[in-house]
C-alpha atoms as a PDB file:
ATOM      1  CA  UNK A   1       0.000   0.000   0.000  1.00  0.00           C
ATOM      2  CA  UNK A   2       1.143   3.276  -0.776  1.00  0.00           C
ATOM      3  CA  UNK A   3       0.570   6.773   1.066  1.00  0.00           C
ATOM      4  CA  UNK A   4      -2.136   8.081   0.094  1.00  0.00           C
ATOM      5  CA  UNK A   5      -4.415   4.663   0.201  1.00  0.00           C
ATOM      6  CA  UNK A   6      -2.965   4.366   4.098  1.00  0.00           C
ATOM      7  CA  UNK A   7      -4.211   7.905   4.389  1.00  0.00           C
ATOM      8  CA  UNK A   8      -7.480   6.962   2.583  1.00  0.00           C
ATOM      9  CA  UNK A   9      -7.771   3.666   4.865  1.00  0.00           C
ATOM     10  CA  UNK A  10      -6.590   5.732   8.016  1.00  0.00           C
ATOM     11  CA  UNK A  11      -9.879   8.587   7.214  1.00  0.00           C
ATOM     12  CA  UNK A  12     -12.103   6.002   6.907  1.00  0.00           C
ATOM     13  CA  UNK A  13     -11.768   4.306  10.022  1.00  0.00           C
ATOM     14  CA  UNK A  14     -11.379   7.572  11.824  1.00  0.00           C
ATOM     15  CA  UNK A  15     -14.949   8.561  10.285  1.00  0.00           C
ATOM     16  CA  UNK A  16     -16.029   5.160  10.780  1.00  0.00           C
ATOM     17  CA  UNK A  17     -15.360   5.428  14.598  1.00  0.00           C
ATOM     18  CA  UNK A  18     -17.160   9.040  14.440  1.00  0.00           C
ATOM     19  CA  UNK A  19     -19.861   7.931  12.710  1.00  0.00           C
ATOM     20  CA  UNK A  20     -20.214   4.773  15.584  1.00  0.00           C
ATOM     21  CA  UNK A  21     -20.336   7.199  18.585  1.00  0.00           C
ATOM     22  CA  UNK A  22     -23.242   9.572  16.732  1.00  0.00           C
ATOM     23  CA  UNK A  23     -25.266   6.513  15.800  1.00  0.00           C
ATOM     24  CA  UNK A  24     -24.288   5.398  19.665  1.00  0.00           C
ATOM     25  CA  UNK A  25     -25.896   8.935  20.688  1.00  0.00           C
ATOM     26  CA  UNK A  26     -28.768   9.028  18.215  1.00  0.00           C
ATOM     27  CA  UNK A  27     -29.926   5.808  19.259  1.00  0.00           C
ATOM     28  CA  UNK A  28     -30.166   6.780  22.854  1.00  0.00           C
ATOM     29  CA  UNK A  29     -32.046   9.750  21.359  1.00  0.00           C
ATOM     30  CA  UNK A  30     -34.710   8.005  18.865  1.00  0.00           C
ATOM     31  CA  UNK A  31     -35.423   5.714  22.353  1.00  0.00           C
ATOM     32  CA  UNK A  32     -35.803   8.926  24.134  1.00  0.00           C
ATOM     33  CA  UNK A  33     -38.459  10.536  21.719  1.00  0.00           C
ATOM     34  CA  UNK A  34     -40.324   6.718  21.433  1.00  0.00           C
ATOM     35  CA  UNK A  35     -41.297   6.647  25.194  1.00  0.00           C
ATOM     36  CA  UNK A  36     -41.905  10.052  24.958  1.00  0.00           C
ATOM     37  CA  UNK A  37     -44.195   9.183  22.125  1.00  0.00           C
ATOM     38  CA  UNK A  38     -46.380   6.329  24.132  1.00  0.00           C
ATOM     39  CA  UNK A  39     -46.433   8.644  26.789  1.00  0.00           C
ATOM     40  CA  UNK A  40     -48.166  11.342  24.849  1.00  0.00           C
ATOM     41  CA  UNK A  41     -50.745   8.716  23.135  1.00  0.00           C
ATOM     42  CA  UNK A  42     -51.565   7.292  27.021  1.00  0.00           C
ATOM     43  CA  UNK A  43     -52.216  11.108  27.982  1.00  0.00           C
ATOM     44  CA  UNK A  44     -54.012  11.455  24.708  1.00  0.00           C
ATOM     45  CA  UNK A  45     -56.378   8.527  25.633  1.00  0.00           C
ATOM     46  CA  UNK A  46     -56.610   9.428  29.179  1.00  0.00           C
ATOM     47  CA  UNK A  47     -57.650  12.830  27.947  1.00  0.00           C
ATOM     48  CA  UNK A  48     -60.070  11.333  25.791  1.00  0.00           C
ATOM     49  CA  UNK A  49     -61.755   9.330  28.517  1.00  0.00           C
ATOM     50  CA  UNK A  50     -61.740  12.571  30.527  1.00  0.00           C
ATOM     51  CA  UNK A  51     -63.743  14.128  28.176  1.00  0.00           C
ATOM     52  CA  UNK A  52     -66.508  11.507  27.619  1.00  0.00           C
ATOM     53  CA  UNK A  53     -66.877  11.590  31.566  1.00  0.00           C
ATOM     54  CA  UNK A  54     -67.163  15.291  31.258  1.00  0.00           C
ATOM     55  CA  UNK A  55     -69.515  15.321  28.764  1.00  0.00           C
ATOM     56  CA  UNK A  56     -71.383  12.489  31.076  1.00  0.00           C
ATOM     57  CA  UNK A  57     -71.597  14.870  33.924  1.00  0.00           C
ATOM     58  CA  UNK A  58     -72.702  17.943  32.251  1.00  0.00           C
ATOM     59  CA  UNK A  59     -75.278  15.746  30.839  1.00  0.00           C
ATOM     60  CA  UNK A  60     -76.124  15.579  34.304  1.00  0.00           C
ATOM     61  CA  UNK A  61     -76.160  18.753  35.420  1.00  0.00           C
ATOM     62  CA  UNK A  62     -78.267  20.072  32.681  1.00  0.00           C
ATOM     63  CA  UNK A  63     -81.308  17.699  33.929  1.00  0.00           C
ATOM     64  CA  UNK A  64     -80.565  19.064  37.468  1.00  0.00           C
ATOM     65  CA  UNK A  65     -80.894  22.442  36.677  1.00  0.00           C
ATOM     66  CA  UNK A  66     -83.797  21.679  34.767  1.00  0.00           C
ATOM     67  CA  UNK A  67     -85.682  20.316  38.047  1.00  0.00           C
ATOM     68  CA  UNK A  68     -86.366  23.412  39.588  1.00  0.00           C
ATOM     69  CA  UNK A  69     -87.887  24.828  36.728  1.00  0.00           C
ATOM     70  CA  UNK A  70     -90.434  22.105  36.104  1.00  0.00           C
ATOM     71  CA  UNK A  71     -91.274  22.359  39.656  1.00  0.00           C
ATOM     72  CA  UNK A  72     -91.790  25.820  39.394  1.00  0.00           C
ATOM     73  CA  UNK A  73     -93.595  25.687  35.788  1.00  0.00           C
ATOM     74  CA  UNK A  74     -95.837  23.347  37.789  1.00  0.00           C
ATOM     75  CA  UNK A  75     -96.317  25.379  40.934  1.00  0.00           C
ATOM     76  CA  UNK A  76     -97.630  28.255  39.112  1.00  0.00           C
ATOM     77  CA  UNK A  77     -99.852  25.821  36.691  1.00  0.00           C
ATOM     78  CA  UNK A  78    -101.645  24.937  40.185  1.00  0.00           C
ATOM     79  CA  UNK A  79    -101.565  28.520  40.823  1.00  0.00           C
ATOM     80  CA  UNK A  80    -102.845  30.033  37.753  1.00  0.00           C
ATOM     81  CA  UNK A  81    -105.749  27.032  37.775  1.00  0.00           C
ATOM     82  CA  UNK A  82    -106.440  28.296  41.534  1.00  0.00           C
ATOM     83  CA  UNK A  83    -107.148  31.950  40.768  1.00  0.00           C
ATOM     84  CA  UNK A  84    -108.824  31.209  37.446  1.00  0.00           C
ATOM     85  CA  UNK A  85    -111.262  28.794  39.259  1.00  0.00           C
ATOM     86  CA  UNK A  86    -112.068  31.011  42.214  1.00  0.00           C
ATOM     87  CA  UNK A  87    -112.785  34.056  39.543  1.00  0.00           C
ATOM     88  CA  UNK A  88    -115.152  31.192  37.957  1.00  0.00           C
ATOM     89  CA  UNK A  89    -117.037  30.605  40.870  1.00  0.00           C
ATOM     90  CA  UNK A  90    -116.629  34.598  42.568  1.00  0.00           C
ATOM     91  CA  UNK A  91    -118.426  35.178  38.811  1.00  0.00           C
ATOM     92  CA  UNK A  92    -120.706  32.198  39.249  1.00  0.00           C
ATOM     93  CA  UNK A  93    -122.057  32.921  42.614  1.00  0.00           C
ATOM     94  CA  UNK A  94    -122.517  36.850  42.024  1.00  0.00           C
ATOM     95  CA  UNK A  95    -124.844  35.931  38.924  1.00  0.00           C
ATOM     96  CA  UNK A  96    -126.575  34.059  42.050  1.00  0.00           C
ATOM     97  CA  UNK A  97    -125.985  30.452  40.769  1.00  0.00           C
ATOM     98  CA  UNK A  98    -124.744  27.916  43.060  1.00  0.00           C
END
């Protein structure tokens, strides 16, 4: 071998050995951003499940806050039908029928 191709030989292992500890680091790195990557899909479906109980719950509270309101709806039903059948029979008993 002459010179130059023991120059040429002597680069290539020196960028072969380069080239091993990046790969070395880059590997730790690609293992890195996996996990991180299952992590964020876990927090993805644990959001997701979040937000069907959420929806659940408001669901819920909706009806409950509708409750009063029917009550009250019904309260002044009874009411309305109280004063409109005591004008009936005020009217009724005025024109002398009993």
């Amino acid at each position: 071998m002459n010179k130059e191709e023991i120059k040429q030989l002597t680069e290539t292992t020196e960028r072969s050995k380069s080239n091993s500890k990046r790969l070395d680091g880059l590997e730790k790195r690609v293992e890195d951003i996996h996990s991180l990557t299952i992590s964020v899909k876990e927090l993805a479906t644990e959001l997701k499940n979040m937000r069907e109980d959420m929806n659940k719950i408001d669901d819920r509270v909706v009806e409950i806050e509708k409750k009063p309101s029917k009550k009250l709806d019904s309260i002044w039903g009874y009411i309305v039908s109280a004063v409109v059948s005591g004008l009936i029979v005020f009217i009724f008993t005025k024109l002398g029928m009993r």
